[in-house]
Protein backbone atom coordinates (compact mmCIF):
# COMPACT_ATOMS: atom_id res chain seq x y z
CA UNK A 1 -18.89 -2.53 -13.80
CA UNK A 2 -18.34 -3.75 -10.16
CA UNK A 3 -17.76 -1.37 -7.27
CA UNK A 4 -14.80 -2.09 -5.54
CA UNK A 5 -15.14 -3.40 -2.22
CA UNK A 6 -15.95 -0.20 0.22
CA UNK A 7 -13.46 -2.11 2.53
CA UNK A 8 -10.34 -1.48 0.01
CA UNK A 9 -11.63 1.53 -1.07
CA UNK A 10 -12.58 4.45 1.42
CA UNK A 11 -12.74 7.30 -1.51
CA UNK A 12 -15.69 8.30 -3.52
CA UNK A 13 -15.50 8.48 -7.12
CA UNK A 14 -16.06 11.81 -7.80
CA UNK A 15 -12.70 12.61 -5.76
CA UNK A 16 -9.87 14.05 -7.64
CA UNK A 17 -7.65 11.51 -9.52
CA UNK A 18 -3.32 11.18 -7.95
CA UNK A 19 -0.88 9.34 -9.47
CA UNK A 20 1.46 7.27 -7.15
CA UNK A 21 4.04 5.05 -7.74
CA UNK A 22 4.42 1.59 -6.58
CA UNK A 23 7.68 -0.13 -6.66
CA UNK A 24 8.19 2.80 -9.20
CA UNK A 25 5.07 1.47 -10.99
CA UNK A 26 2.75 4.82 -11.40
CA UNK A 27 -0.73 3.71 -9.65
CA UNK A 28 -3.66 6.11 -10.25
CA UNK A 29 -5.45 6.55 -6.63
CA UNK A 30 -7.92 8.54 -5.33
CA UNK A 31 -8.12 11.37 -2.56
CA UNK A 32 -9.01 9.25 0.51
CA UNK A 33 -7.57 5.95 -0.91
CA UNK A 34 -4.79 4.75 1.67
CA UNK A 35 -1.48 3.99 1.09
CA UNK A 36 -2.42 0.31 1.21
CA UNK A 37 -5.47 0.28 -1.32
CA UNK A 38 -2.47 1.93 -3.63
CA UNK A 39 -0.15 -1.32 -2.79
CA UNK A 40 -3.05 -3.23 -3.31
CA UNK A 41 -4.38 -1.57 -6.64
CA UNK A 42 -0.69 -2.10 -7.97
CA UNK A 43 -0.42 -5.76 -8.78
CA UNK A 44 -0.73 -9.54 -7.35
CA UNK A 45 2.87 -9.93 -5.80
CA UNK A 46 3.01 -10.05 -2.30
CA UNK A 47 2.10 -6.73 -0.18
CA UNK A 48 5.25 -7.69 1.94
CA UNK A 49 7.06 -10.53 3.17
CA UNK A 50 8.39 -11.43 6.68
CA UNK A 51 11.71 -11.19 7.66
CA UNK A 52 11.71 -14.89 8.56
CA UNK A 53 11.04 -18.18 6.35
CA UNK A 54 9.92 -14.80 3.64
CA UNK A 55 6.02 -15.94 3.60
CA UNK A 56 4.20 -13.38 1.80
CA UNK A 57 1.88 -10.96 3.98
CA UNK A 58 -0.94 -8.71 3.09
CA UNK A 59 -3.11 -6.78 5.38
CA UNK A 60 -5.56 -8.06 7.17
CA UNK A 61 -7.17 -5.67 9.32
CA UNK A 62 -6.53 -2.20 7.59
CA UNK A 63 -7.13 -0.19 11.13
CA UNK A 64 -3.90 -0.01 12.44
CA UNK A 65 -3.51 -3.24 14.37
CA UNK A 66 -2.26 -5.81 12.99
CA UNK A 67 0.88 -4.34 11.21
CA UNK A 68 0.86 -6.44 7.68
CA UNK A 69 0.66 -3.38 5.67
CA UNK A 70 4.43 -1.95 6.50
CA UNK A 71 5.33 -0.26 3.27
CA UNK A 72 8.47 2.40 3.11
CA UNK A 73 6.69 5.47 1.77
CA UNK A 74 9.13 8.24 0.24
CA UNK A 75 12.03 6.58 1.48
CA UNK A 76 10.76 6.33 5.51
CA UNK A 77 10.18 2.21 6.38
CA UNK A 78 7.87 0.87 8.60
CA UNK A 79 4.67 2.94 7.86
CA UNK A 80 1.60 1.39 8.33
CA UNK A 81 -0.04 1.44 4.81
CA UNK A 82 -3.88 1.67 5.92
CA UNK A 83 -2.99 4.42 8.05
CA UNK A 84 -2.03 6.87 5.70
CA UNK A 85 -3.76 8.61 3.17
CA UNK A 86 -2.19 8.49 -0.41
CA UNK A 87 -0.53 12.06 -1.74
CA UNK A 88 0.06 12.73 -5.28
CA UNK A 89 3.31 11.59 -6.50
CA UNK A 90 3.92 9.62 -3.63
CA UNK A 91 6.78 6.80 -3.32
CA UNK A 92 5.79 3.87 -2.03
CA UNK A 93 8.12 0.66 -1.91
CA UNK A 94 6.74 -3.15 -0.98
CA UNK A 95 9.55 -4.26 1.96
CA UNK A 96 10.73 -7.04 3.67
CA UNK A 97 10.66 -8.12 6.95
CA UNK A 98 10.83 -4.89 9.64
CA UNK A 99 12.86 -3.17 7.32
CA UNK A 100 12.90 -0.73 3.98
CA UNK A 101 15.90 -1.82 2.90
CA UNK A 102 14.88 -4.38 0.49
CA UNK A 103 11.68 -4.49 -1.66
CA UNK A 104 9.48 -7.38 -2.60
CA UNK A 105 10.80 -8.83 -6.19
């Protein structure tokens, strides 16, 4: 089996297990994992799009700078994904443009 990348994964594997959900899909995580490695871990659709011409986004430099991994997380928008550390049960949406008020389809 192949180690995922320690770049998109921060957590060791002897952390405890959470369960979060993605776009109301669960996604099992680990303690440490970020809220992006969860959006990430979830599926091949975009991570976001922009709020102009909609081209699809994903993060690019997971410390905080370059703001690609906005995500509304339990119903707050504009979070930066790589930031946060994933909690169990968790809601995390994709969104669109600056704003939570619609998700990636």
């Amino acid at each position: 089996m192949v180690a995922p990348s320690p770049i998109l994964r921060r957590a060791v594997a002897d952390t405890p297990a959470l369960t979060v959900t993605v776009d109301g899909v669960p996604v099992t995580v680990h303690a440490g994992d970020t809220v992006a490695t969860a959006v990430l871990l979830a599926g091949s659709q975009p991570y976001r799009r922009t709020l102009i011409g909609s081209a699809p986004r994903s993060p690019f430099c997971m410390m905080g700078v370059c703001f690609d991994c906005l995500v509304e997380i339990d119903g707050v928008a504009n979070r930066q994904g790589c930031l946060i550390p994933v909690r169990d049960g968790m809601r995390i949406r994709r969104q669109t443009g600056l704003s939570g008020e619609e998700s990636v389809q």
